[in-house]
Protein backbone atom coordinates (compact mmCIF):
# COMPACT_ATOMS: atom_id res chain seq x y z
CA UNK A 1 28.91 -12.39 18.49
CA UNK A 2 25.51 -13.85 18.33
CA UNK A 3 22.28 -12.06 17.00
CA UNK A 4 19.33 -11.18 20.06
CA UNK A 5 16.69 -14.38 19.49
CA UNK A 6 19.93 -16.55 19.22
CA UNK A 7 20.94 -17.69 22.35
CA UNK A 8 22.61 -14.32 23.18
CA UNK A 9 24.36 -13.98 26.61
CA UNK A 10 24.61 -10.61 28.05
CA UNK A 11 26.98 -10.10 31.42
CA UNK A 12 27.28 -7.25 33.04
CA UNK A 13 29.40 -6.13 36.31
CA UNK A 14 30.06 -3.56 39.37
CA UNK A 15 30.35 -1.88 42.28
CA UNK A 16 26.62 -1.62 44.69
CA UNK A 17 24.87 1.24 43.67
CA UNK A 18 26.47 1.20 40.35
CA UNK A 19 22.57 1.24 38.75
CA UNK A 20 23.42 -2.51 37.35
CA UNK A 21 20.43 -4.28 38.48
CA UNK A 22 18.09 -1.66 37.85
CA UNK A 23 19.72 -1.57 33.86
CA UNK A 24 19.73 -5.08 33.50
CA UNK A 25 15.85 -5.36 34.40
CA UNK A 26 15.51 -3.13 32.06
CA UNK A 27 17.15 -4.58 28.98
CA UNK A 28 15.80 -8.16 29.83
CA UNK A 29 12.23 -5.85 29.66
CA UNK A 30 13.00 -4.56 26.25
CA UNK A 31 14.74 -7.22 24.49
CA UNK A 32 12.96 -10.15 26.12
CA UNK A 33 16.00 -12.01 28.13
CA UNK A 34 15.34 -13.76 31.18
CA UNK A 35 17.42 -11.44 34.29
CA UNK A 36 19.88 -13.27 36.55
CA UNK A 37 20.52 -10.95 39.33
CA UNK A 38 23.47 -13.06 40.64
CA UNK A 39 23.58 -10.87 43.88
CA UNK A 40 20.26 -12.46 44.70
CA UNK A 41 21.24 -15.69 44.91
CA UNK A 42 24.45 -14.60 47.49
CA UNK A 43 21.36 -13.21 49.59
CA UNK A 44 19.38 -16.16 49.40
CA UNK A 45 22.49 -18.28 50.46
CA UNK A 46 22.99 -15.31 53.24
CA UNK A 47 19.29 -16.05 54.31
CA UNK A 48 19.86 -20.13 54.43
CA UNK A 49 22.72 -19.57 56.93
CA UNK A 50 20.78 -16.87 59.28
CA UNK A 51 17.85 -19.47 59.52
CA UNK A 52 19.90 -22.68 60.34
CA UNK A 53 21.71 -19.92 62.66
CA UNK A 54 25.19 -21.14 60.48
CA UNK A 55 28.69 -19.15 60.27
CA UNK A 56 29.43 -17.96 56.38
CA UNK A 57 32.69 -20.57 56.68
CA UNK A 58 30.81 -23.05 57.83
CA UNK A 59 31.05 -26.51 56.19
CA UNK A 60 27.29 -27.48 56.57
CA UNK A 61 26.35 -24.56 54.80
CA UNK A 62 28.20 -25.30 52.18
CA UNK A 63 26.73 -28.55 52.06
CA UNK A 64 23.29 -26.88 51.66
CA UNK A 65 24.67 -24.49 48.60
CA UNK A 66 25.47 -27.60 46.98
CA UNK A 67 21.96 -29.22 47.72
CA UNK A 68 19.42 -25.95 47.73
CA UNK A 69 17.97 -25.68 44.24
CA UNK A 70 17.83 -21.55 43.69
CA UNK A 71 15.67 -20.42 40.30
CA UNK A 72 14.40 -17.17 38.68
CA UNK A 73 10.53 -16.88 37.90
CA UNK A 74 8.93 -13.73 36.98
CA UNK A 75 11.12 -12.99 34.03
CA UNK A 76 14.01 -12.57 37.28
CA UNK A 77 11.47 -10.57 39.10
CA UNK A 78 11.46 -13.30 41.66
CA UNK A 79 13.79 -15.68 43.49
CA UNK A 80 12.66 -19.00 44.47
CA UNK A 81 15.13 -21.05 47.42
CA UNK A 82 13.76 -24.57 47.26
CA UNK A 83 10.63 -23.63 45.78
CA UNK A 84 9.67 -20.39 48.19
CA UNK A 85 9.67 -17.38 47.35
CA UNK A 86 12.09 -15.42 49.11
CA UNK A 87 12.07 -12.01 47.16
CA UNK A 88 11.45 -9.76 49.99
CA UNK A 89 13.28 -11.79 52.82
CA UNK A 90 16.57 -11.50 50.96
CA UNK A 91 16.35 -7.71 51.16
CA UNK A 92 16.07 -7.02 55.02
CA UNK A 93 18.98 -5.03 56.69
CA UNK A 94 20.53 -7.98 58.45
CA UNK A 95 21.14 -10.05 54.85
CA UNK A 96 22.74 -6.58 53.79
CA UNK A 97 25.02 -6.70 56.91
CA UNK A 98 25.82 -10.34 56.17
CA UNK A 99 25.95 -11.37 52.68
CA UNK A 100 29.71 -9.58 52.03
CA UNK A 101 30.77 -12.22 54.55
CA UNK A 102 29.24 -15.13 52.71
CA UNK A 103 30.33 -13.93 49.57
CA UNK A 104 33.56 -14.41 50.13
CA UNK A 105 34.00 -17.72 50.90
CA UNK A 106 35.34 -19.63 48.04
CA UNK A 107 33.51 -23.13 48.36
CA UNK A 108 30.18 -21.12 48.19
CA UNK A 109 31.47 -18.48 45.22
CA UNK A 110 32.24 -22.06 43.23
CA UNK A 111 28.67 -23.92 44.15
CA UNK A 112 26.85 -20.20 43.24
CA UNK A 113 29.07 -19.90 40.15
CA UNK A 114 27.27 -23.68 38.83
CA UNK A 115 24.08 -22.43 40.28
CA UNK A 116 24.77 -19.55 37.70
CA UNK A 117 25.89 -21.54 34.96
CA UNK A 118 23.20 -24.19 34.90
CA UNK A 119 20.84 -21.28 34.91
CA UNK A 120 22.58 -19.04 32.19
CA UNK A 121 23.15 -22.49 29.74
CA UNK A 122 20.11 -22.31 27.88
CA UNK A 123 21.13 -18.55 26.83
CA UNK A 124 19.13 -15.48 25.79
CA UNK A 125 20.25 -14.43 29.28
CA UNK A 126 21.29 -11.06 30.85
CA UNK A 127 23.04 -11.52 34.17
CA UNK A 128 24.58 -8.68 36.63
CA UNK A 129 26.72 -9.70 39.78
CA UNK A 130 30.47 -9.27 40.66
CA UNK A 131 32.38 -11.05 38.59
CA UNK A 132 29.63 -12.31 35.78
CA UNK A 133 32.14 -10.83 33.46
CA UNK A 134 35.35 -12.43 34.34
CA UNK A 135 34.49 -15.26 36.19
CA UNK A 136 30.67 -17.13 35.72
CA UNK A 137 29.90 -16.28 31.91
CA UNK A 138 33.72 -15.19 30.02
CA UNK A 139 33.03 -16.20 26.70
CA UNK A 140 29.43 -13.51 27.37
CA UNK A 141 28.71 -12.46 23.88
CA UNK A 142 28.63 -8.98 25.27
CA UNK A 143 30.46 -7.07 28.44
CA UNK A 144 29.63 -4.44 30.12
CA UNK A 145 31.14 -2.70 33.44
CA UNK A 146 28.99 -0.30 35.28
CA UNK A 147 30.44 1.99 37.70
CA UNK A 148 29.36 5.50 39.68
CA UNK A 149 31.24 7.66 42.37
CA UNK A 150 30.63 6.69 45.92
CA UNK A 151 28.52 9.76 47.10
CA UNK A 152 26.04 9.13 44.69
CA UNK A 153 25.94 5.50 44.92
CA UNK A 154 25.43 6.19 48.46
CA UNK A 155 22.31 8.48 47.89
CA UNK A 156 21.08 5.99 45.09
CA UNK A 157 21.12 3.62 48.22
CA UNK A 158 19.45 5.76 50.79
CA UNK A 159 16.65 6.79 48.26
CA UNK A 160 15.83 2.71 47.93
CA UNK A 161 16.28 2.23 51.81
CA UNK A 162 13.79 5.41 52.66
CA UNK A 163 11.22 3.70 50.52
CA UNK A 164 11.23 0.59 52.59
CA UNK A 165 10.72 3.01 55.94
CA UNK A 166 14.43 2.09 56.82
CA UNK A 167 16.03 4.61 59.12
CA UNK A 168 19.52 5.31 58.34
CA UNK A 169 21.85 8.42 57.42
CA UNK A 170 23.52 9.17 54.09
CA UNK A 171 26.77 9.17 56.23
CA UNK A 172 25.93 5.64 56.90
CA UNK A 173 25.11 4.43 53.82
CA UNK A 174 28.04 5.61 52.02
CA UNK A 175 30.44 3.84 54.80
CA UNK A 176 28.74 0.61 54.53
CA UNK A 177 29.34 0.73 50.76
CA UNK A 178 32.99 2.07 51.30
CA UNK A 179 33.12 -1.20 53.33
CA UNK A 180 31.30 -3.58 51.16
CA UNK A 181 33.72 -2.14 47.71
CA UNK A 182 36.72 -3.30 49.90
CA UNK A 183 35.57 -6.90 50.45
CA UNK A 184 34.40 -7.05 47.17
CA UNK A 185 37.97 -5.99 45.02
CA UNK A 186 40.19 -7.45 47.59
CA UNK A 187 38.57 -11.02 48.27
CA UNK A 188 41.51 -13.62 46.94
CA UNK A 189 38.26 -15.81 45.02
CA UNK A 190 37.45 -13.63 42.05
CA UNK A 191 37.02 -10.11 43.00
CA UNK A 192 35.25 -7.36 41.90
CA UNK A 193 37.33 -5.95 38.70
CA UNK A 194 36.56 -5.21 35.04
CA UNK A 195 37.01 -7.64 32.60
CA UNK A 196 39.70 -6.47 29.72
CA UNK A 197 36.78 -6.79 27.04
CA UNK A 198 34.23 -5.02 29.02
CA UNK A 199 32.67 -1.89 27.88
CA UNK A 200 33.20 0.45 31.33
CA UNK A 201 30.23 2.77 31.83
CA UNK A 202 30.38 5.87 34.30
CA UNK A 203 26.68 6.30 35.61
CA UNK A 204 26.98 9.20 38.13
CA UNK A 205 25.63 11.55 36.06
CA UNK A 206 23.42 9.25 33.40
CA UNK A 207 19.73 8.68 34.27
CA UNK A 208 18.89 4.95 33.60
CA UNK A 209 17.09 5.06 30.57
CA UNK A 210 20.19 6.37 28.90
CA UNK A 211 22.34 3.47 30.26
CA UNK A 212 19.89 1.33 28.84
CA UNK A 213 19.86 2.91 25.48
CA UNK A 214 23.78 2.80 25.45
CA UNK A 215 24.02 -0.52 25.42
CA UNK A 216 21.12 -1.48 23.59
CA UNK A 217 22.83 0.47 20.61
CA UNK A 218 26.02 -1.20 21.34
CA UNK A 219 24.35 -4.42 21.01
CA UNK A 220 22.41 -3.59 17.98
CA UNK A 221 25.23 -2.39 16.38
CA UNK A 222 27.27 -5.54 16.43
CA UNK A 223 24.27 -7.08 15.57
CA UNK A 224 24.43 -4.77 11.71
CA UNK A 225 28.27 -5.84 11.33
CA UNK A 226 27.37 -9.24 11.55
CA UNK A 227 24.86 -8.96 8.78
């Protein structure tokens, strides 16, 4: 495994809700990576097709996957689709409703999975998504698999939603995740699953900071065996 400073690639998977994207942010805080939030760039695809008013299977807008240009500024903090900044658009209700849908489709998955790659080639990278373990980055120099119980990724959810004056029930939540965990591990183009090498992580009862410390130490620690 490589050293932190050396081109290090870091990928990490699971479930919505599993605390993921908020760990990763973190870790590409402390240890100066750039953040790929892979899930981003499925909403940013979602977005295209709601504006040219195109079906997820639809053959022009796979045409545009292949032809957008999607990129991470901010240190990940922001996602730019051909050149504007669509940080905040990507996060309505109606891209949450959609993006499962789109996600799916296997001509996109590939076109996002190069998206990903060209992106994550220049390393010193820590990426989160679906299948960044298994699928887009499988030689990762480290693995990890983040997961939580339903209920509480459901309340992890509403707490997010509430601060964005969204108006929807805990009940709710937790069926639309029930829902978006069945597309995700039973979609035939690389589901949702743990890679063998993957370090799992249960984070229903962890705050975040310990997450992050976790696998900070994991990483330093191969980083002392190597010396």
């Amino acid at each position: 495994m490589k050293r932190i400073g050396s081109q290090v690639t870091i990928a990490m998977d699971g479930p919505a809700g599993s605390g993921k994207s908020t760990v990763a942010r973190r870790i590409a805080e402390r240890l100066g990576l750039l953040y790929l939030d892979s899930g981003a760039m499925y909403r940013a695809v979602t977005l295209l097709a709601i504006q040219e008013k195109l079906a997820a299977d639809s053959p022009k807008l796979i045409d545009l996957v292949k032809a957008c240009r999607i990129e991470f500024t901010n240190n990940g903090k922001t996602i730019l689709l051909d050149a504007e900044d669509v940080s905040v658009q990507i996060r309505t209700p109606v891209v949450n409703k959609l993006v499962a849908d789109v996600a799916k489709i296997p001509e996109i998955r590939r076109e996002i999975v190069k998206h990903q790659q060209r992106i994550g080639a220049a390393g010193n990278i820590i990426a989160e998504g679906r299948d960044l373990t298994t699928i887009v980055f499988p030689n990762a120099d480290f693995k990890f698999y983040l997961d939580a119980s339903v209920t509480e990724r459901a309340k992890r959810r509403l707490a997010e939603l509430q601060t964005q004056n969204v108006d929807v029930t805990l009940a709710a939540v937790e069926a639309e995740i029930r829902a978006r965990d069945e597309k995700d591990t039973t979609r035939e183009h690389s589901p949702l699953r743990a890679a063998e090498d993957a370090i799992i992580i249960d984070t229903t009862c962890t705050t975040v900071e310990e997450v992050v410390d976790f696998i900070i130490a994991q990483i330093r620690r191969s980083e002392e065996c190597q010396q």
